[in-house]
N, C-alpha and C. Protein backbone atom coordinates (compact mmCIF):
# COMPACT_ATOMS: atom_id res chain seq x y z
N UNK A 1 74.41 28.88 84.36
CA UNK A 1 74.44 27.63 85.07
C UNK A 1 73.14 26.86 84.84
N UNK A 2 71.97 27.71 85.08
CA UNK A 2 70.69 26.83 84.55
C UNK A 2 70.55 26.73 83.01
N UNK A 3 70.97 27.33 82.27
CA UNK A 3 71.23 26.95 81.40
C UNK A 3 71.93 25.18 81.05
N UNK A 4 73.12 25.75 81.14
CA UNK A 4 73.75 24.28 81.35
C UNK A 4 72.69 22.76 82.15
N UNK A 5 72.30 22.95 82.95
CA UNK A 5 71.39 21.96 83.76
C UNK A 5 70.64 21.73 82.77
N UNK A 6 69.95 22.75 82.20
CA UNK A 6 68.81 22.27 81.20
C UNK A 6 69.26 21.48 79.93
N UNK A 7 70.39 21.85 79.39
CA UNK A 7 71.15 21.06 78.55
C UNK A 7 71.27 19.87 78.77
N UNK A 8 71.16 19.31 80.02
CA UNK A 8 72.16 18.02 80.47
C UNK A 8 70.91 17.34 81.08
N UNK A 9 69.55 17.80 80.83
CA UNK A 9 68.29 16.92 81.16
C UNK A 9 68.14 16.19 79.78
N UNK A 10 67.54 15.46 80.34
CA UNK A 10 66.80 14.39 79.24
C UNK A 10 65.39 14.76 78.49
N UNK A 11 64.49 15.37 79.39
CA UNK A 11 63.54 15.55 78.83
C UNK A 11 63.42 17.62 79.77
N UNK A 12 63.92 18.57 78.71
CA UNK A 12 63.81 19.86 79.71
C UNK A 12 62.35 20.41 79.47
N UNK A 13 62.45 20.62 81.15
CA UNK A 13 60.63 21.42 80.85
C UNK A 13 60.60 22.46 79.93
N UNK A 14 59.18 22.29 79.66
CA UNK A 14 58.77 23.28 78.29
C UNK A 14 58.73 24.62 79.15
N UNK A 15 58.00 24.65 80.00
CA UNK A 15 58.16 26.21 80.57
C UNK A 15 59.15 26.39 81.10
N UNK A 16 60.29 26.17 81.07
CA UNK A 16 61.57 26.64 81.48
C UNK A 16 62.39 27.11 80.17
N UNK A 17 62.04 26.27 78.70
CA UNK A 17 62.23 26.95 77.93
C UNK A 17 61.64 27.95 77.36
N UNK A 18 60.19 28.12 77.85
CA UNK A 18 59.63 28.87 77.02
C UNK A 18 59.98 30.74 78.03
N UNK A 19 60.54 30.38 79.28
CA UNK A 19 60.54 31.47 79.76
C UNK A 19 62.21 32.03 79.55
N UNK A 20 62.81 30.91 79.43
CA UNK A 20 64.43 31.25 78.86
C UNK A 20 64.35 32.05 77.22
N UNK A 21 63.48 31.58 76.57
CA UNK A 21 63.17 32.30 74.98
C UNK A 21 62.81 33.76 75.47
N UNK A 22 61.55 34.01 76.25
CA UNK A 22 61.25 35.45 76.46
C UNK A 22 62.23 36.24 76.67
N UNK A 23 63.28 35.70 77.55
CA UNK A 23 63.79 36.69 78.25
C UNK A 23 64.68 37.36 77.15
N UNK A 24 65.39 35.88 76.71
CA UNK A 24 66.41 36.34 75.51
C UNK A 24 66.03 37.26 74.36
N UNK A 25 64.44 37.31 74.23
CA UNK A 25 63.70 38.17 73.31
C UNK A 25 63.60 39.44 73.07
N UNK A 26 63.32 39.63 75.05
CA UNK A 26 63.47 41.05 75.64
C UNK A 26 64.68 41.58 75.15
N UNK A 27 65.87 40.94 75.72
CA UNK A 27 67.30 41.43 76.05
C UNK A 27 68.08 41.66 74.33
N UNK A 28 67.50 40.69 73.38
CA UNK A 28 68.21 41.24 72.33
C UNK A 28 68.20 41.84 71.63
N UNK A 29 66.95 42.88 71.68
CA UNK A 29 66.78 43.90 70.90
C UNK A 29 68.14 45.15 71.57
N UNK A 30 67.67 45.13 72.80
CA UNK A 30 68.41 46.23 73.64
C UNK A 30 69.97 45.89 73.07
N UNK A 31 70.78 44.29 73.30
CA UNK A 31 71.72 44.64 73.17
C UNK A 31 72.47 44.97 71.45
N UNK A 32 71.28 44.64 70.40
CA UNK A 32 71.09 44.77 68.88
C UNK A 32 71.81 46.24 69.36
N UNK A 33 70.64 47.14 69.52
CA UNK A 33 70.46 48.80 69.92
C UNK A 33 72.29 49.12 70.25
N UNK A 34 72.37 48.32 71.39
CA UNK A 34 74.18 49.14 72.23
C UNK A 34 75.19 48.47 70.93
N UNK A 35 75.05 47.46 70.10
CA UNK A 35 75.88 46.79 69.44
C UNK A 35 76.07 47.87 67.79
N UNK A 36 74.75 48.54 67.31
CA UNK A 36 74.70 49.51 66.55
C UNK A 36 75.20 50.71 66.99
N UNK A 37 74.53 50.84 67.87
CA UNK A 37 75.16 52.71 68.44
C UNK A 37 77.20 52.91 68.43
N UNK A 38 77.39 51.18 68.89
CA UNK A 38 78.79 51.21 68.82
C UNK A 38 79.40 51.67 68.11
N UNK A 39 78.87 51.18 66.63
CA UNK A 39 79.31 51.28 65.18
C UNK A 39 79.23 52.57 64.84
N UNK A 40 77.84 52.85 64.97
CA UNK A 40 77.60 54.39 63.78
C UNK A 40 77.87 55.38 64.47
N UNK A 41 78.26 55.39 65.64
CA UNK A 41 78.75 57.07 66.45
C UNK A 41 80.17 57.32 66.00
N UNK A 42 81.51 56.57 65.40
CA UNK A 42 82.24 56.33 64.89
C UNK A 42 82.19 56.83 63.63
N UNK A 43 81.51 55.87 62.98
CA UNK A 43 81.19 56.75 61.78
C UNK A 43 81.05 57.21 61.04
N UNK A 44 79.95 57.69 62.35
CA UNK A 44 79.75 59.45 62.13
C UNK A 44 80.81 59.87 61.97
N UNK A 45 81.40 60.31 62.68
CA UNK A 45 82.56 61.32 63.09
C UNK A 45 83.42 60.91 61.60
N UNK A 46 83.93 60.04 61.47
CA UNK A 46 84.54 60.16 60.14
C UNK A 46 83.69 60.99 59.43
N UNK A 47 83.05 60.06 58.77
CA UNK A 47 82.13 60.55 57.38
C UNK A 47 82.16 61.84 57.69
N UNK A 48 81.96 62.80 58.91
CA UNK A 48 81.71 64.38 59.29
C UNK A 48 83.19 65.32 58.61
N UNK A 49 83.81 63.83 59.27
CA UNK A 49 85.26 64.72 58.85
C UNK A 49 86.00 64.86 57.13
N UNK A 50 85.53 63.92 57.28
CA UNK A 50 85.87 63.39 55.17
C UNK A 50 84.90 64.37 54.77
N UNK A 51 84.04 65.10 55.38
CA UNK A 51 83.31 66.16 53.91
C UNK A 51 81.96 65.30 53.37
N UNK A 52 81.94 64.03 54.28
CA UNK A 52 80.39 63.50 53.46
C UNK A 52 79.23 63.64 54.91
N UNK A 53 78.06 63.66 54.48
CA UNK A 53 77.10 63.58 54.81
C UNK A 53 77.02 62.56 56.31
N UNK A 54 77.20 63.26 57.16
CA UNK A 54 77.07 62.13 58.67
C UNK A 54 75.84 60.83 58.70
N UNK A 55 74.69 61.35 57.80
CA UNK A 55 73.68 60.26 57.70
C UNK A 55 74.22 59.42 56.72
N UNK A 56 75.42 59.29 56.17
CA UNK A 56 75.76 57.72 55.42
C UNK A 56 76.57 56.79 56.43
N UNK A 57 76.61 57.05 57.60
CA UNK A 57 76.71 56.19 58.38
C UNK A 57 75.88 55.12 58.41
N UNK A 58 74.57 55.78 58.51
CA UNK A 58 73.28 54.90 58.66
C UNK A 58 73.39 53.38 57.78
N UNK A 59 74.82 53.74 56.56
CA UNK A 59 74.33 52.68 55.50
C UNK A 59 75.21 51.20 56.61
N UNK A 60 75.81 51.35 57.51
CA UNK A 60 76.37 50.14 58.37
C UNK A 60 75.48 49.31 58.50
N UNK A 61 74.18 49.55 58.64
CA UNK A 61 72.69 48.92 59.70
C UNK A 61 72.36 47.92 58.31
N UNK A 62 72.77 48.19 57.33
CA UNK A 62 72.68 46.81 56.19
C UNK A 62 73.62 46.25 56.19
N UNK A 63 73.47 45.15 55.58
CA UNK A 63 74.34 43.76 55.98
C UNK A 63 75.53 44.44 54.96
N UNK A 64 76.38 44.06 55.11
CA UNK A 64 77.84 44.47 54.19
C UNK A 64 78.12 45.63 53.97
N UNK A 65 76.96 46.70 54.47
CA UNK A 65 76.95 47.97 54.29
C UNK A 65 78.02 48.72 55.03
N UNK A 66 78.58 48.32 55.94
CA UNK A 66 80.22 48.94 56.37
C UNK A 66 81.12 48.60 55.55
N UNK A 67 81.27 47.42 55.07
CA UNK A 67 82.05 47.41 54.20
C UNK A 67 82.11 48.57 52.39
N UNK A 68 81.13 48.28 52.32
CA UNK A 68 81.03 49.26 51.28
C UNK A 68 81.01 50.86 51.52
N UNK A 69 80.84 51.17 52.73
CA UNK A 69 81.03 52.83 53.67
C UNK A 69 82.65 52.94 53.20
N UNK A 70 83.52 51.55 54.06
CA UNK A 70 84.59 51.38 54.11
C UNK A 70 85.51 52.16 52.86
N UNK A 71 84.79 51.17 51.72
CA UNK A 71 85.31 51.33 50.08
C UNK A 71 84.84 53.10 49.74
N UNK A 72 83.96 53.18 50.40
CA UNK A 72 83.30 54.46 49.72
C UNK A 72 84.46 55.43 50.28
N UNK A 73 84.83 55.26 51.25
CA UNK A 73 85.58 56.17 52.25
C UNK A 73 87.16 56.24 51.69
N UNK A 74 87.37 54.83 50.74
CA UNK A 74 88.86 54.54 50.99
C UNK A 74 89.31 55.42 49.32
N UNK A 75 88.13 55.15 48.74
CA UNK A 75 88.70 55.80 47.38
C UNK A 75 88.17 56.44 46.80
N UNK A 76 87.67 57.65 47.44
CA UNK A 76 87.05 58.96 47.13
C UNK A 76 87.69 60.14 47.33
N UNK A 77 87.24 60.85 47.12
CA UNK A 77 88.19 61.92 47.03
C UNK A 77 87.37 63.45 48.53
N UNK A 78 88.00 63.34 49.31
CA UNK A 78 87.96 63.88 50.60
C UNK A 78 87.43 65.47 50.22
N UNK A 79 86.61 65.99 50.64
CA UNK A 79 86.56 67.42 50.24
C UNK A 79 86.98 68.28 51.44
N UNK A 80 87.52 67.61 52.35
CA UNK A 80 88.28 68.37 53.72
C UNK A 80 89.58 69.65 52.79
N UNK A 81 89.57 70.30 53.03
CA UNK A 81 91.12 70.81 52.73
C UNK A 81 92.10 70.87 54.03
N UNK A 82 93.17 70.13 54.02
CA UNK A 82 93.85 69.74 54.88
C UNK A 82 94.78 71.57 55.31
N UNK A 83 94.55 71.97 56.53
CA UNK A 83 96.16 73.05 56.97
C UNK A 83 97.00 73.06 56.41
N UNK A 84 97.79 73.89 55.98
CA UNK A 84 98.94 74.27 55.45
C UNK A 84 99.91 74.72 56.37
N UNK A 85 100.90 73.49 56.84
CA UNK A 85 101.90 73.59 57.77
C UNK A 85 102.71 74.32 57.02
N UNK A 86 103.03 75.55 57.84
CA UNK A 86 104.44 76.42 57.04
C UNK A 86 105.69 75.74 57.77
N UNK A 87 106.65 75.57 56.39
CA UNK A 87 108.03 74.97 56.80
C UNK A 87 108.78 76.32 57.80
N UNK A 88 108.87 77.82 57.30
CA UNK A 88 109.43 78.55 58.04
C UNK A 88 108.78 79.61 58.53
N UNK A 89 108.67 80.26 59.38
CA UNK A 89 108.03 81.22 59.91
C UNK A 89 109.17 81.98 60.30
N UNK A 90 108.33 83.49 59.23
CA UNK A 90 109.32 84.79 59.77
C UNK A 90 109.38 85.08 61.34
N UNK A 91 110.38 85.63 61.66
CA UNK A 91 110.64 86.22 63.05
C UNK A 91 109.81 87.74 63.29
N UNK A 92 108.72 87.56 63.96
CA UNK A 92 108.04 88.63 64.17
C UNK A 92 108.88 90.21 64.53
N UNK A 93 109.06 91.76 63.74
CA UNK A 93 109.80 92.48 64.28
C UNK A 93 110.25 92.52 65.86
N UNK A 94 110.60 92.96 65.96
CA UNK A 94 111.97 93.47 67.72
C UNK A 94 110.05 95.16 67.78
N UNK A 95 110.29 94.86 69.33
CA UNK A 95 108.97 96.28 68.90
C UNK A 95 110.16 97.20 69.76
N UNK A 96 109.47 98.42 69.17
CA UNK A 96 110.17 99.68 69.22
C UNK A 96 110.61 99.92 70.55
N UNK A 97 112.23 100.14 70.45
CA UNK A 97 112.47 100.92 71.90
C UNK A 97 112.04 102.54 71.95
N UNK A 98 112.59 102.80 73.42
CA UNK A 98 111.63 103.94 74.06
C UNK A 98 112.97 104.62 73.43
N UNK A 99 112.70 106.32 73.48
CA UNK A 99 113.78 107.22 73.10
C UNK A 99 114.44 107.49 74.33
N UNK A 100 116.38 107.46 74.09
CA UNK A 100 116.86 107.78 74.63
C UNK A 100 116.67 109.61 75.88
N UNK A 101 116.64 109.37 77.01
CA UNK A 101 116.80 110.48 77.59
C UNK A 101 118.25 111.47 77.17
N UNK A 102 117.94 112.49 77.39
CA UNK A 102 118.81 114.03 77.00
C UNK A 102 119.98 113.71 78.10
N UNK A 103 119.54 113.35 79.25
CA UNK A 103 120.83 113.54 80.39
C UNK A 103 120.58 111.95 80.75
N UNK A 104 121.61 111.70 81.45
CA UNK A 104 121.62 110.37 82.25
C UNK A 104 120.87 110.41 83.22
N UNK A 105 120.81 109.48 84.03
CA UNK A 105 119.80 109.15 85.08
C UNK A 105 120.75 109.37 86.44
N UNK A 106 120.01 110.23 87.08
CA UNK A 106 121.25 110.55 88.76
C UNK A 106 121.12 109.24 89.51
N UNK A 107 122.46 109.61 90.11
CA UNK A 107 123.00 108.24 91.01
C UNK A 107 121.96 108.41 91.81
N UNK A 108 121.69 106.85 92.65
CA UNK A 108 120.58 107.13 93.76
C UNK A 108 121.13 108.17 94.82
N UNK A 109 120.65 109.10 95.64
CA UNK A 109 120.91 109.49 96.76
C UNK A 109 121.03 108.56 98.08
N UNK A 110 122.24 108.65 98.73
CA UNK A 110 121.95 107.76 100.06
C UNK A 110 121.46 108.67 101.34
């Protein structure tokens, strides 16, 4: 909102800009910092999983440098070896029954 006000003066004080510059000075490194971390914790985790090196993430933090991660990622050759889903799985044996008893089992007594 003071923003805006200051826009819509004719002549805006200098120390109102000069303290609106600081602040924005402070604040954009920090939100630079949360706007990177976004990117390369991501990834990471790829690149970890594709079989390359988690520090080529780092190459995002140059200008076009995701894009070229991107390319690097899209047509290379993965050194993961993917599971081997089996189509059928044998039926594990039946486990051994107990041996028949010699006599039958007596009626309960009442």
């Amino acid at each position: 909102m003071h923003f805006l006000a200051l826009i819509l003066q004719n002549q805006p004080d200098p120390e109102a800009i000069k303290s609106m510059a600081m602040a924005m000075l402070a604040i954009l490194p920090l939100i630079m910092l949360i706007v990177l971390a976004i990117i390369i914790v991501p990834t990471w985790f790829v690149c970890k999983k594709a079989g390359f090196s988690p520090w080529l993430s780092l190459i995002v933090i140059v200008p076009l440098g995701g894009m070229v991660l991107l390319y690097v990622l899209a047509f290379s050759e993965w050194r993961v070896v993917p599971v081997a889903q089996p189509g059928w799985m044998p039926q594990p044996p039946y486990p051994p029954q107990p041996p028949y008893p010699s006599q039958p089992p007596s009626p309960p007594q009442a």
